[in-house]
PDB file of N, CA and C in Angstrom:
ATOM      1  N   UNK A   1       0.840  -1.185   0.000  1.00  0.00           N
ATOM      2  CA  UNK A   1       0.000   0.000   0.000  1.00  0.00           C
ATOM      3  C   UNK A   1       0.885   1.249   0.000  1.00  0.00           C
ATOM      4  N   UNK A   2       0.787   2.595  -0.733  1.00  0.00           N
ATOM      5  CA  UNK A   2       0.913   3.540  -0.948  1.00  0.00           C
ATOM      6  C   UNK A   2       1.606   4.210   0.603  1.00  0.00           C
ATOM      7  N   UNK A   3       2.327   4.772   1.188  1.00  0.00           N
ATOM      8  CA  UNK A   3       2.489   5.514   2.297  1.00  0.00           C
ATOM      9  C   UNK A   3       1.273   6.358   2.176  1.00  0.00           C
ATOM     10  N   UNK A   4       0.800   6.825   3.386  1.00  0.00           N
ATOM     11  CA  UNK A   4       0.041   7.809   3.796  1.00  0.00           C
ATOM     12  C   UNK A   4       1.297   9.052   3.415  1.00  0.00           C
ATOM     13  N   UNK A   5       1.183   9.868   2.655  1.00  0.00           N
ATOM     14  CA  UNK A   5       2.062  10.836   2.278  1.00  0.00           C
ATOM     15  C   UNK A   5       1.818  12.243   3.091  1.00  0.00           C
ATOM     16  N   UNK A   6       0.592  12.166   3.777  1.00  0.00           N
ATOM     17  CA  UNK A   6       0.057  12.939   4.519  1.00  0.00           C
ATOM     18  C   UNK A   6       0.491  13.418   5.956  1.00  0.00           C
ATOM     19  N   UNK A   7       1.024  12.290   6.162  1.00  0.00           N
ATOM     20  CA  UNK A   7       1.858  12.212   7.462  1.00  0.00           C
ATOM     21  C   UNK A   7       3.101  11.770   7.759  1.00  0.00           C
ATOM     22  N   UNK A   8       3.817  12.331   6.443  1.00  0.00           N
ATOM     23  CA  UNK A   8       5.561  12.735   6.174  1.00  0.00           C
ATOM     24  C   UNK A   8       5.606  13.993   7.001  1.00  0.00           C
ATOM     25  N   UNK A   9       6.762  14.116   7.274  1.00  0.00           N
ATOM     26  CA  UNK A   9       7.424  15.471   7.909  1.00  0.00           C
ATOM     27  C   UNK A   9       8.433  15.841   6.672  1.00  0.00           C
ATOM     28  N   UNK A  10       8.385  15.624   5.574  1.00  0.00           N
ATOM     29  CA  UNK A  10       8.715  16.204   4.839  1.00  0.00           C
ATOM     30  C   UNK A  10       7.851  16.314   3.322  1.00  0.00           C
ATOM     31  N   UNK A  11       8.276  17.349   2.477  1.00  0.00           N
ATOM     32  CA  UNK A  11       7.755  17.553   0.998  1.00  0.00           C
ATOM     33  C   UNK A  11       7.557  15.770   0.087  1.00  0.00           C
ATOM     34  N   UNK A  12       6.579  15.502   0.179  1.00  0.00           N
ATOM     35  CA  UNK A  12       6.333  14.235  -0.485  1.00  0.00           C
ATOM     36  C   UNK A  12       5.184  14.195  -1.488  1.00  0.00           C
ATOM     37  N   UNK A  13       5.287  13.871  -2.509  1.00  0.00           N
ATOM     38  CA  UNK A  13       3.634  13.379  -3.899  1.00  0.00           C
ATOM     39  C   UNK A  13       3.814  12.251  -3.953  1.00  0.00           C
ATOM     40  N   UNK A  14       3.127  12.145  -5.143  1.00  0.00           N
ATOM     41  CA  UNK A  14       2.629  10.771  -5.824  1.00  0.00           C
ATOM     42  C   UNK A  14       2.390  10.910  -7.236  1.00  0.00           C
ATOM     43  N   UNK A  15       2.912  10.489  -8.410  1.00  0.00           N
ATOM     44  CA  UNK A  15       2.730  10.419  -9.379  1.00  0.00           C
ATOM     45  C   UNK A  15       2.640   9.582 -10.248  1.00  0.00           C
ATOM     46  N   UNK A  16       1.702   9.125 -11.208  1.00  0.00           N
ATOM     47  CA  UNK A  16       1.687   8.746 -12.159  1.00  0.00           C
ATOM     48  C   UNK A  16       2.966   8.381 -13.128  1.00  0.00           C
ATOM     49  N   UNK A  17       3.515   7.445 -13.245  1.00  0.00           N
ATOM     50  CA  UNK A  17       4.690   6.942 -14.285  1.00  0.00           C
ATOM     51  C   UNK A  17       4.577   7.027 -15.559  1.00  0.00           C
ATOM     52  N   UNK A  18       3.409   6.635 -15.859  1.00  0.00           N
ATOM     53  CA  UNK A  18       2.667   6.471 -17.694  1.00  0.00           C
ATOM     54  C   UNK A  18       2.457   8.218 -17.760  1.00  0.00           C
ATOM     55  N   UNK A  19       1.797   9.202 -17.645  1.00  0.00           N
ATOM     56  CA  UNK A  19       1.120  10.127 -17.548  1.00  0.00           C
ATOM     57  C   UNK A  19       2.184  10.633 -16.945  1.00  0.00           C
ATOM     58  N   UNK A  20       3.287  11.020 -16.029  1.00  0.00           N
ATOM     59  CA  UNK A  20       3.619  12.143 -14.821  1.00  0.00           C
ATOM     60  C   UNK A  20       2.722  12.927 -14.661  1.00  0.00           C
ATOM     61  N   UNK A  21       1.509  12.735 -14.429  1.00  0.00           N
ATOM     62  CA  UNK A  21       0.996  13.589 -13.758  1.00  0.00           C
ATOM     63  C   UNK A  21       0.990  13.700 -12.054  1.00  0.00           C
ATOM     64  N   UNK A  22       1.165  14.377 -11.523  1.00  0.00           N
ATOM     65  CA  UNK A  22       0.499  14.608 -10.044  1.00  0.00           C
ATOM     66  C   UNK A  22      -0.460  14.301  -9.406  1.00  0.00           C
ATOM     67  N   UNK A  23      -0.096  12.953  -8.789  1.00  0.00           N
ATOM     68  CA  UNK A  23      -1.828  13.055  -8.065  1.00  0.00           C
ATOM     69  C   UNK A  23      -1.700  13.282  -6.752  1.00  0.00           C
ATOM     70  N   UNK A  24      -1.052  14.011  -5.881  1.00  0.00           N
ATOM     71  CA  UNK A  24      -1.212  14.042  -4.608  1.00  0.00           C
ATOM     72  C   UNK A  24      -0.207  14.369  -4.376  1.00  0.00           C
ATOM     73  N   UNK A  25      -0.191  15.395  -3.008  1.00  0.00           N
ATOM     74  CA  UNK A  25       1.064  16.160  -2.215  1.00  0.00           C
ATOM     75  C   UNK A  25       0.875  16.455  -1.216  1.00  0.00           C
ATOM     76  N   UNK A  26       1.762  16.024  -0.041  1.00  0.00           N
ATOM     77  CA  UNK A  26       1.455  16.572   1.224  1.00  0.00           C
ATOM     78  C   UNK A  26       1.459  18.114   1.965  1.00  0.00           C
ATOM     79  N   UNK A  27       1.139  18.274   2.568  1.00  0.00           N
ATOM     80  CA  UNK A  27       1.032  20.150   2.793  1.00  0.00           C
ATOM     81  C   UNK A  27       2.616  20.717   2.840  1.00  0.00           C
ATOM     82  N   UNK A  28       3.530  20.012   3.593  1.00  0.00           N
ATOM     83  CA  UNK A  28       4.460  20.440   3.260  1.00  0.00           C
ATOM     84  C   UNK A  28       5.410  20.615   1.634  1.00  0.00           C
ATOM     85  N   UNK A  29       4.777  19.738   0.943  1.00  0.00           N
ATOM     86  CA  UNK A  29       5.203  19.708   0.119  1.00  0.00           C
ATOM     87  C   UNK A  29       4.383  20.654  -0.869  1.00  0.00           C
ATOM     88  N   UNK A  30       3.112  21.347  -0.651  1.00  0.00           N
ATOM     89  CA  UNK A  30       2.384  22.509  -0.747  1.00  0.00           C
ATOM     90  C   UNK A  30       2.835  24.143  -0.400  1.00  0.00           C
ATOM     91  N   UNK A  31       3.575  23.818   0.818  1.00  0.00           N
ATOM     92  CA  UNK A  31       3.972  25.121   1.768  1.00  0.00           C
ATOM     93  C   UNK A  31       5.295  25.357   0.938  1.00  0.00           C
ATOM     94  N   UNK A  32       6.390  24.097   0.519  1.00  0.00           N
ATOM     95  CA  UNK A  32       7.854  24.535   0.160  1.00  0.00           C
ATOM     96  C   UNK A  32       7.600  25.248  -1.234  1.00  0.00           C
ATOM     97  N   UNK A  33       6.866  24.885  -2.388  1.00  0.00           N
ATOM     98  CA  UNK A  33       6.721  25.198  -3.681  1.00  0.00           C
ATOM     99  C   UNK A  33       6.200  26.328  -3.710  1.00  0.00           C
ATOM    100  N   UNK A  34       5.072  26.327  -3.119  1.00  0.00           N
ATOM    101  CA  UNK A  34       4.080  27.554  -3.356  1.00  0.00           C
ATOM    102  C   UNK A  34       2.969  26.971  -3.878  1.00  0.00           C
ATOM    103  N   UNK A  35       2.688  25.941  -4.730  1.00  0.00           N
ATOM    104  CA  UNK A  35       1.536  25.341  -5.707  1.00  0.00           C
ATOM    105  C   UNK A  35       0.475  25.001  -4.613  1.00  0.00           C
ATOM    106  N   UNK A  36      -1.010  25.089  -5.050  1.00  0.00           N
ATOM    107  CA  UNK A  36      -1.957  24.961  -4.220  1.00  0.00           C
ATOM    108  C   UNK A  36      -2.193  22.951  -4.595  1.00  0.00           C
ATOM    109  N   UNK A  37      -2.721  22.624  -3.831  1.00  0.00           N
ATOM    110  CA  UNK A  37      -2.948  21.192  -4.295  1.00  0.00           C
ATOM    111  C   UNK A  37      -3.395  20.999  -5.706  1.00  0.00           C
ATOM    112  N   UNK A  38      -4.790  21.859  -5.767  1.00  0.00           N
ATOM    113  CA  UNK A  38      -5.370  22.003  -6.950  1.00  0.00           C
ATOM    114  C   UNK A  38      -4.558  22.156  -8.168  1.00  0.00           C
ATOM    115  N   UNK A  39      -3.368  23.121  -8.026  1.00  0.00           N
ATOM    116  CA  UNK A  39      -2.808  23.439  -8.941  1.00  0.00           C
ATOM    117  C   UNK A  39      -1.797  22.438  -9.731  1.00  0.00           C
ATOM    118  N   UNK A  40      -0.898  21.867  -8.463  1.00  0.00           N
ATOM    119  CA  UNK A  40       0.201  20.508  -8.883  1.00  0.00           C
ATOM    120  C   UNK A  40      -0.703  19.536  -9.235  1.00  0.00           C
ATOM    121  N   UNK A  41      -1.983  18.943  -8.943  1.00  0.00           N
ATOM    122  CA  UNK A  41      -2.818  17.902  -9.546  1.00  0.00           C
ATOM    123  C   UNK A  41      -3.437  18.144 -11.320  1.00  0.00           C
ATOM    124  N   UNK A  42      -2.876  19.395 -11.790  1.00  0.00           N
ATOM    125  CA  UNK A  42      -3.041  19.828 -12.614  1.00  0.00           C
ATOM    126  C   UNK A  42      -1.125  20.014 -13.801  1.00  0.00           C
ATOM    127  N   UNK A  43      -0.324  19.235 -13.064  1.00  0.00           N
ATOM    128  CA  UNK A  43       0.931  19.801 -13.301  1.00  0.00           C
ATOM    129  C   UNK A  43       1.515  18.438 -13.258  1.00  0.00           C
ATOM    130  N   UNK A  44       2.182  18.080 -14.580  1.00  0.00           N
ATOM    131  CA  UNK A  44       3.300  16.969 -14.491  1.00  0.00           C
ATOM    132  C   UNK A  44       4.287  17.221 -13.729  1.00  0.00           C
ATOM    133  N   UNK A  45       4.893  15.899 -13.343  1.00  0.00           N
ATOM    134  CA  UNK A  45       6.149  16.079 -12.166  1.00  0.00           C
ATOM    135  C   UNK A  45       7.274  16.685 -12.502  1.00  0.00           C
ATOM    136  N   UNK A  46       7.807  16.878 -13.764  1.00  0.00           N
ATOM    137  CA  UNK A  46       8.382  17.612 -14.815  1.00  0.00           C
ATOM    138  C   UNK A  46       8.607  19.170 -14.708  1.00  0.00           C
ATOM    139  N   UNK A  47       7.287  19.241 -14.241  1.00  0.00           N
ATOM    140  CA  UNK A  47       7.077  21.109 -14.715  1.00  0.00           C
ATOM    141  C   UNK A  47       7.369  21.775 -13.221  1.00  0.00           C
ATOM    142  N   UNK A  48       7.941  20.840 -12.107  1.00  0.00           N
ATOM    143  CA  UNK A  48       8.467  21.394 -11.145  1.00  0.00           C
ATOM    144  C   UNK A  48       9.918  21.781 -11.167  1.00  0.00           C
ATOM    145  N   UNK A  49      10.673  21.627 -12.762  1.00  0.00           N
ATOM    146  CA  UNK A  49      12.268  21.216 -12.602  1.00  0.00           C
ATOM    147  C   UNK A  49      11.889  22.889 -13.715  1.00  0.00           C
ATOM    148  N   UNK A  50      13.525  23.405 -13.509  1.00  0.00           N
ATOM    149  CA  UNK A  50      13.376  24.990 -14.468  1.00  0.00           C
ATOM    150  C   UNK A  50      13.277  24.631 -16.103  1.00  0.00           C
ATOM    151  N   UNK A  51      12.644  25.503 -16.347  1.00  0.00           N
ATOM    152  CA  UNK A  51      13.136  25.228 -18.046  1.00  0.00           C
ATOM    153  C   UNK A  51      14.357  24.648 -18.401  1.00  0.00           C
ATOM    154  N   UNK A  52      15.148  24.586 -18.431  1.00  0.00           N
ATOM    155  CA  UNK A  52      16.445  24.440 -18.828  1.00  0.00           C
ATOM    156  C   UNK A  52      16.761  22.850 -18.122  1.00  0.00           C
ATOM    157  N   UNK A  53      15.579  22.343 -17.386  1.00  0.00           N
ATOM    158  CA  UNK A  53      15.993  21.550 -16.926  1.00  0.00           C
ATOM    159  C   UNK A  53      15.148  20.223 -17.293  1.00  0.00           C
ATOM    160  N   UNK A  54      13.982  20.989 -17.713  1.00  0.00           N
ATOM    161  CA  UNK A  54      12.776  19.779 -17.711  1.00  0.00           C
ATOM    162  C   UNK A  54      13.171  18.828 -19.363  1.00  0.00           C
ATOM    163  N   UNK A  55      13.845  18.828 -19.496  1.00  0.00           N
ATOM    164  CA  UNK A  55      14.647  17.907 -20.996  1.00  0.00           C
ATOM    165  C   UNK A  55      15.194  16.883 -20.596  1.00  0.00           C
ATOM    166  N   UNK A  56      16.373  16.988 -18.971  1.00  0.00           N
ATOM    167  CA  UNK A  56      16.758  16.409 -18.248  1.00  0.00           C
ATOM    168  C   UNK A  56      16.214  15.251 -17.382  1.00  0.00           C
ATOM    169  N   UNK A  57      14.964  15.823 -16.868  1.00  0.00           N
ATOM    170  CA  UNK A  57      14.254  15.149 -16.000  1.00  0.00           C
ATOM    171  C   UNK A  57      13.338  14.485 -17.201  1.00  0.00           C
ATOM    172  N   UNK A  58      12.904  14.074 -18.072  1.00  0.00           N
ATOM    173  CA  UNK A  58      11.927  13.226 -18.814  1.00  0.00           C
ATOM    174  C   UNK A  58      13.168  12.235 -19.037  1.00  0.00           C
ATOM    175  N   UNK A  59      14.512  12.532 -19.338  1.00  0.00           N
ATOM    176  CA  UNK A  59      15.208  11.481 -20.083  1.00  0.00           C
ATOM    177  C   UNK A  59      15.948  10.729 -18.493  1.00  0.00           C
ATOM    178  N   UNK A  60      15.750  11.413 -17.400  1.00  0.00           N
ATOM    179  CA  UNK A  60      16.006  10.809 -15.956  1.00  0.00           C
ATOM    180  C   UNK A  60      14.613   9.810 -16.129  1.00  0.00           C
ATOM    181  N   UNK A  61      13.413  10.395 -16.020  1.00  0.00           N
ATOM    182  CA  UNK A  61      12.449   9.601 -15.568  1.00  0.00           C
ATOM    183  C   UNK A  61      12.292   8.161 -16.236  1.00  0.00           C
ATOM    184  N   UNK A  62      12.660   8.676 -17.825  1.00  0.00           N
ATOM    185  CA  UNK A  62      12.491   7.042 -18.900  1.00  0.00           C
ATOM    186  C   UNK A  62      13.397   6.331 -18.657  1.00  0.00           C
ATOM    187  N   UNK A  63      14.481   7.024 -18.567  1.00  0.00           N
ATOM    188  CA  UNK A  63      16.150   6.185 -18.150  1.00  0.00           C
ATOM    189  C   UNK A  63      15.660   4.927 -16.812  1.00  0.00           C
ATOM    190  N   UNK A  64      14.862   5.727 -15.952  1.00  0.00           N
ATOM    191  CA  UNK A  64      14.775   4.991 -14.066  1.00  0.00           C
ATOM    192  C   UNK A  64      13.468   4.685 -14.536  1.00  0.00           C
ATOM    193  N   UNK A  65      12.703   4.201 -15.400  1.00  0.00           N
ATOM    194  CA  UNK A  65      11.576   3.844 -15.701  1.00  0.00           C
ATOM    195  C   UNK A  65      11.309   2.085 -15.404  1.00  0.00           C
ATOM    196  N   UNK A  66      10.586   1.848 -14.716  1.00  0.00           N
ATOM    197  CA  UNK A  66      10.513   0.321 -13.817  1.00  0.00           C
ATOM    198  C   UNK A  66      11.435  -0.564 -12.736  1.00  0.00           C
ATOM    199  N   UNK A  67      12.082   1.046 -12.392  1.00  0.00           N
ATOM    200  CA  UNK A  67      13.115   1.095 -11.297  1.00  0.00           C
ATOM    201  C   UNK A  67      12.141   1.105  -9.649  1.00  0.00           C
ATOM    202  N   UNK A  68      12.605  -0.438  -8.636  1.00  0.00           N
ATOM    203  CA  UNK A  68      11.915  -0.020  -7.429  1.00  0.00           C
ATOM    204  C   UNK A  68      11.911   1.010  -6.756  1.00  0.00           C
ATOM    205  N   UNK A  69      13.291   1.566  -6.705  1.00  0.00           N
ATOM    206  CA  UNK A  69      13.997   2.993  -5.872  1.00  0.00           C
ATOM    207  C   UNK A  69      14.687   3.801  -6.866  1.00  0.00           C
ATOM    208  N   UNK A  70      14.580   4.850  -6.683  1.00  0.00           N
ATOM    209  CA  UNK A  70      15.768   6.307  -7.145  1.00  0.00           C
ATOM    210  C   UNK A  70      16.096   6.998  -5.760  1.00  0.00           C
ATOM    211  N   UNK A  71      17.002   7.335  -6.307  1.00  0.00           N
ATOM    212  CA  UNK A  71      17.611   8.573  -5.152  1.00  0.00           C
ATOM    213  C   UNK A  71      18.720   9.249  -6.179  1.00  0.00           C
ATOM    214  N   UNK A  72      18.611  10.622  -6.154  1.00  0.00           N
ATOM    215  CA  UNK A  72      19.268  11.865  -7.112  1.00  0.00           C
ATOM    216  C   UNK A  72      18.968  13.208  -6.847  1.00  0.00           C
ATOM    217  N   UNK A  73      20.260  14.152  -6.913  1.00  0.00           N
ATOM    218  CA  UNK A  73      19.903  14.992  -6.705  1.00  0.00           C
ATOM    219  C   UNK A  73      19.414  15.608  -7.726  1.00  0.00           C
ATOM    220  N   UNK A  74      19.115  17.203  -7.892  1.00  0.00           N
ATOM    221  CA  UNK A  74      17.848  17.666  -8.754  1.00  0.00           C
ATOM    222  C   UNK A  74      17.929  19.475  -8.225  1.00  0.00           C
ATOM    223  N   UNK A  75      17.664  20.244  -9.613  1.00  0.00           N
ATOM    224  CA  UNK A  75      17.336  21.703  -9.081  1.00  0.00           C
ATOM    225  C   UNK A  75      15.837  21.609  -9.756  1.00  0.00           C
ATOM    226  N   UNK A  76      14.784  21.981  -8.686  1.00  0.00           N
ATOM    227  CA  UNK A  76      13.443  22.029  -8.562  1.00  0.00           C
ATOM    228  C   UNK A  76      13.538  23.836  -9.076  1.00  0.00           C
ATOM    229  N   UNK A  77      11.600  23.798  -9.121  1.00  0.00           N
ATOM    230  CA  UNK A  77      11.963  25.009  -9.243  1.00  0.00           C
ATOM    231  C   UNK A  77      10.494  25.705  -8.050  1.00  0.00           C
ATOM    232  N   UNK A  78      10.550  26.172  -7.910  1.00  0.00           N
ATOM    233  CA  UNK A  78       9.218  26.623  -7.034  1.00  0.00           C
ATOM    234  C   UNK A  78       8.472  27.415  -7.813  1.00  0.00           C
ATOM    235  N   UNK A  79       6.788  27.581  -7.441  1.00  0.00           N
ATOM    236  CA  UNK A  79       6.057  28.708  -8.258  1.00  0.00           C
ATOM    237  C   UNK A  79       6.387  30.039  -8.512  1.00  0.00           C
ATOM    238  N   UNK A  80       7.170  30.609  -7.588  1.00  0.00           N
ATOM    239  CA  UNK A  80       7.399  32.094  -7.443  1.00  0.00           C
ATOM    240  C   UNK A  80       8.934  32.251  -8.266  1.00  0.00           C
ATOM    241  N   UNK A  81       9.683  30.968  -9.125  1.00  0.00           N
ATOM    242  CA  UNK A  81      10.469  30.670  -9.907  1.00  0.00           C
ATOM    243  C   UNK A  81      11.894  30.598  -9.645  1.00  0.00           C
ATOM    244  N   UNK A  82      11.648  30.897  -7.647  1.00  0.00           N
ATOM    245  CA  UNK A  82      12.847  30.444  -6.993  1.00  0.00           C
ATOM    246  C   UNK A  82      13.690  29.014  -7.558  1.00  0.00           C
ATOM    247  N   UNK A  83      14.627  28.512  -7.466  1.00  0.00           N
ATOM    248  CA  UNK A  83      15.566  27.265  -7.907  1.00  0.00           C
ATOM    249  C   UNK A  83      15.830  27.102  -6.399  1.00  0.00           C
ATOM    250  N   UNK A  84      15.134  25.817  -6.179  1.00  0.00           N
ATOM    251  CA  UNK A  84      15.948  25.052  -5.154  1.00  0.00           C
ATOM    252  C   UNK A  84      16.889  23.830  -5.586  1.00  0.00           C
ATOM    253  N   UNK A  85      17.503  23.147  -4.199  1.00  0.00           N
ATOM    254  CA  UNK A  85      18.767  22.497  -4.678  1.00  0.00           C
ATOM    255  C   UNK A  85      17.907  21.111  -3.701  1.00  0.00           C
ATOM    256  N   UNK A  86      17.677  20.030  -4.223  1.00  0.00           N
ATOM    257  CA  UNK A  86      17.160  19.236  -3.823  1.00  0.00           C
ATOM    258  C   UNK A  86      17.503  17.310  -3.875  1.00  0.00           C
ATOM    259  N   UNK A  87      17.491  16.509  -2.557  1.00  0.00           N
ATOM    260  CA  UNK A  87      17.799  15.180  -2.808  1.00  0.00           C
ATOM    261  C   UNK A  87      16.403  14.669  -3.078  1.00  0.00           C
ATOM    262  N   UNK A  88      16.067  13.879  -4.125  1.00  0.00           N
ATOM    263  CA  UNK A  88      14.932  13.183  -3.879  1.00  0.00           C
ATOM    264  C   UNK A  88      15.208  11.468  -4.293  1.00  0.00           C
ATOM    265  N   UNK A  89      14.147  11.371  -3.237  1.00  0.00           N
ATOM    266  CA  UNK A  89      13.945   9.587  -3.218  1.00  0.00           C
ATOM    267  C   UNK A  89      12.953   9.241  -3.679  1.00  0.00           C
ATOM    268  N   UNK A  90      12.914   8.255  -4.477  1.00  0.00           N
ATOM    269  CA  UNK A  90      11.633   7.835  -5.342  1.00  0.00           C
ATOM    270  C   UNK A  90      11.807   6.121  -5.028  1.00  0.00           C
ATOM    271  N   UNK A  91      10.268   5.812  -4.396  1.00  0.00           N
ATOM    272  CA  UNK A  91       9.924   4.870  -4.631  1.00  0.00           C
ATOM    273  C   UNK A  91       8.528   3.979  -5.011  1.00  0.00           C
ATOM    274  N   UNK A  92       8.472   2.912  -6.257  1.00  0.00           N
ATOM    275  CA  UNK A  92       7.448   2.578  -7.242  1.00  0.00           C
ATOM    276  C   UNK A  92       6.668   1.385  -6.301  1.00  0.00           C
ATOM    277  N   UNK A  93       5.536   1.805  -6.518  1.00  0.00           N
ATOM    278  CA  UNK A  93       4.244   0.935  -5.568  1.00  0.00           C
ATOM    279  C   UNK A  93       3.286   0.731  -6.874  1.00  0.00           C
ATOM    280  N   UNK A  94       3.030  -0.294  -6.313  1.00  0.00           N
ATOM    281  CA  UNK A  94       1.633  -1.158  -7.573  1.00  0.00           C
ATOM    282  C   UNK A  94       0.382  -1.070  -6.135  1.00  0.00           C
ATOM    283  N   UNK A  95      -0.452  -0.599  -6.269  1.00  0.00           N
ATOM    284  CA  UNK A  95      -1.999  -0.613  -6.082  1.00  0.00           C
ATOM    285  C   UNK A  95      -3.241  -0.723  -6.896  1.00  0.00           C
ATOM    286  N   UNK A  96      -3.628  -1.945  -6.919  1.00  0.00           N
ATOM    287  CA  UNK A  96      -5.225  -2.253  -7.602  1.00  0.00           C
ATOM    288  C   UNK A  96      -4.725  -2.558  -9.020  1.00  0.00           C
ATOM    289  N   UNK A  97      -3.503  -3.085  -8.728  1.00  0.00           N
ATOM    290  CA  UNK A  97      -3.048  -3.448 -10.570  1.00  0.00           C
ATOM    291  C   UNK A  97      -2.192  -1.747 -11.829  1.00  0.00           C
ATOM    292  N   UNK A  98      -2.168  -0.697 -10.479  1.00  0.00           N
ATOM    293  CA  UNK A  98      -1.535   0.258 -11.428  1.00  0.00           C
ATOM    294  C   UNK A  98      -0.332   0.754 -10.507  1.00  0.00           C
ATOM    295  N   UNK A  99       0.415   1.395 -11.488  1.00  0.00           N
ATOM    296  CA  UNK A  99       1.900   1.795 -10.848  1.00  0.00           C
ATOM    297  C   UNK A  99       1.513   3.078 -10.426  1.00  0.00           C
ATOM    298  N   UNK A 100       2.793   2.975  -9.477  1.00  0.00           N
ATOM    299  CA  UNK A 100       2.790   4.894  -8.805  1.00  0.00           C
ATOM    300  C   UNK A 100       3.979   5.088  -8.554  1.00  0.00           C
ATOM    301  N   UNK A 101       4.813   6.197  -8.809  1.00  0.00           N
ATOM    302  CA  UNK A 101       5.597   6.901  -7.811  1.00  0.00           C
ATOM    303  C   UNK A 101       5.416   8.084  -6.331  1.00  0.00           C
ATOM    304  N   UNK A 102       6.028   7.215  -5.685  1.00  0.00           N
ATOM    305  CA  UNK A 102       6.092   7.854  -4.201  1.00  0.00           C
ATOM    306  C   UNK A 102       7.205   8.958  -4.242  1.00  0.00           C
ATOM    307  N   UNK A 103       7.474  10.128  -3.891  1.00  0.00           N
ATOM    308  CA  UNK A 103       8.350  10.631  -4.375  1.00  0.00           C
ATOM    309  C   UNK A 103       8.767  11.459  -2.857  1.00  0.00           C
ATOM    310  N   UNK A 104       9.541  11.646  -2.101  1.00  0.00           N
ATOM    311  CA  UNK A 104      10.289  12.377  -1.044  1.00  0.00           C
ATOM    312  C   UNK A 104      11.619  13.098  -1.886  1.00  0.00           C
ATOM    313  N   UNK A 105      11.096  14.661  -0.536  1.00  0.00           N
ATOM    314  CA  UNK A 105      12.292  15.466  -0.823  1.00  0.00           C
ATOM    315  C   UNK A 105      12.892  16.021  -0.099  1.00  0.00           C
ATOM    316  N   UNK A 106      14.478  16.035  -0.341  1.00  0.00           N
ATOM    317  CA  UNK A 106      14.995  16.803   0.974  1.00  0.00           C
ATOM    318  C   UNK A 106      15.881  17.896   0.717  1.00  0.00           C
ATOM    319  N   UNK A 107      15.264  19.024   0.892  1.00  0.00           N
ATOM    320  CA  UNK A 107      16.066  20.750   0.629  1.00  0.00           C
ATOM    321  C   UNK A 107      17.444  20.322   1.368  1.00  0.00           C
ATOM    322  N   UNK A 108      18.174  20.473   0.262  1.00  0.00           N
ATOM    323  CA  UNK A 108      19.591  21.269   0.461  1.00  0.00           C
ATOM    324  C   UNK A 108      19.712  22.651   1.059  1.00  0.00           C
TER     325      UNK A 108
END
């Protein structure tokens, strides 16, 4: 089963592998970005990395594609278009027959 992502003490989602889309983020991981829930459930996992970067992260994601764990670092970018410097850990869960990424982050 999925972690309760809700009750991390740190910036954690959930995304879609086929799609990157966003389906879920914990408040902290709401409070560090700036994005309202509404908004990242509307936002591939992609479009959190800077321009210059999101070329990088699709050919990371296909590269680690049916990988149990990742761990890598990463410059995110926040809504207000700050660049953070970030470790993240990714790990892939099957529920009800579909894949997910679990995704934790830890500010540099």
């Amino acid at each position: 089963m999925i972690e309760d992502i809700h009750t991390l003490a740190i910036p954690a989602l959930i995304f879609d592998p086929a799609t990157y889309f966003i389906l879920d983020a914990n408040q902290m991981f709401v409070d560090v970005y700036g994005y309202s829930l509404e908004e990242l459930k509307q936002m591939h996992v992609v479009d959190l990395r800077p321009p210059e970067g999101k070329q990088d992260a699709i050919g990371l994601l296909e590269s680690t594609r049916g990988n149990v764990l990742y761990s890598g670092e990463s410059t995110h970018q926040k809504k207000n278009g700050e660049k953070i410097q970030a470790q993240v850990f990714g790990k892939r869960y099957f529920e009800n027959n579909k894949e997910y990424y679990l995704v934790k982050v830890k500010l540099k």
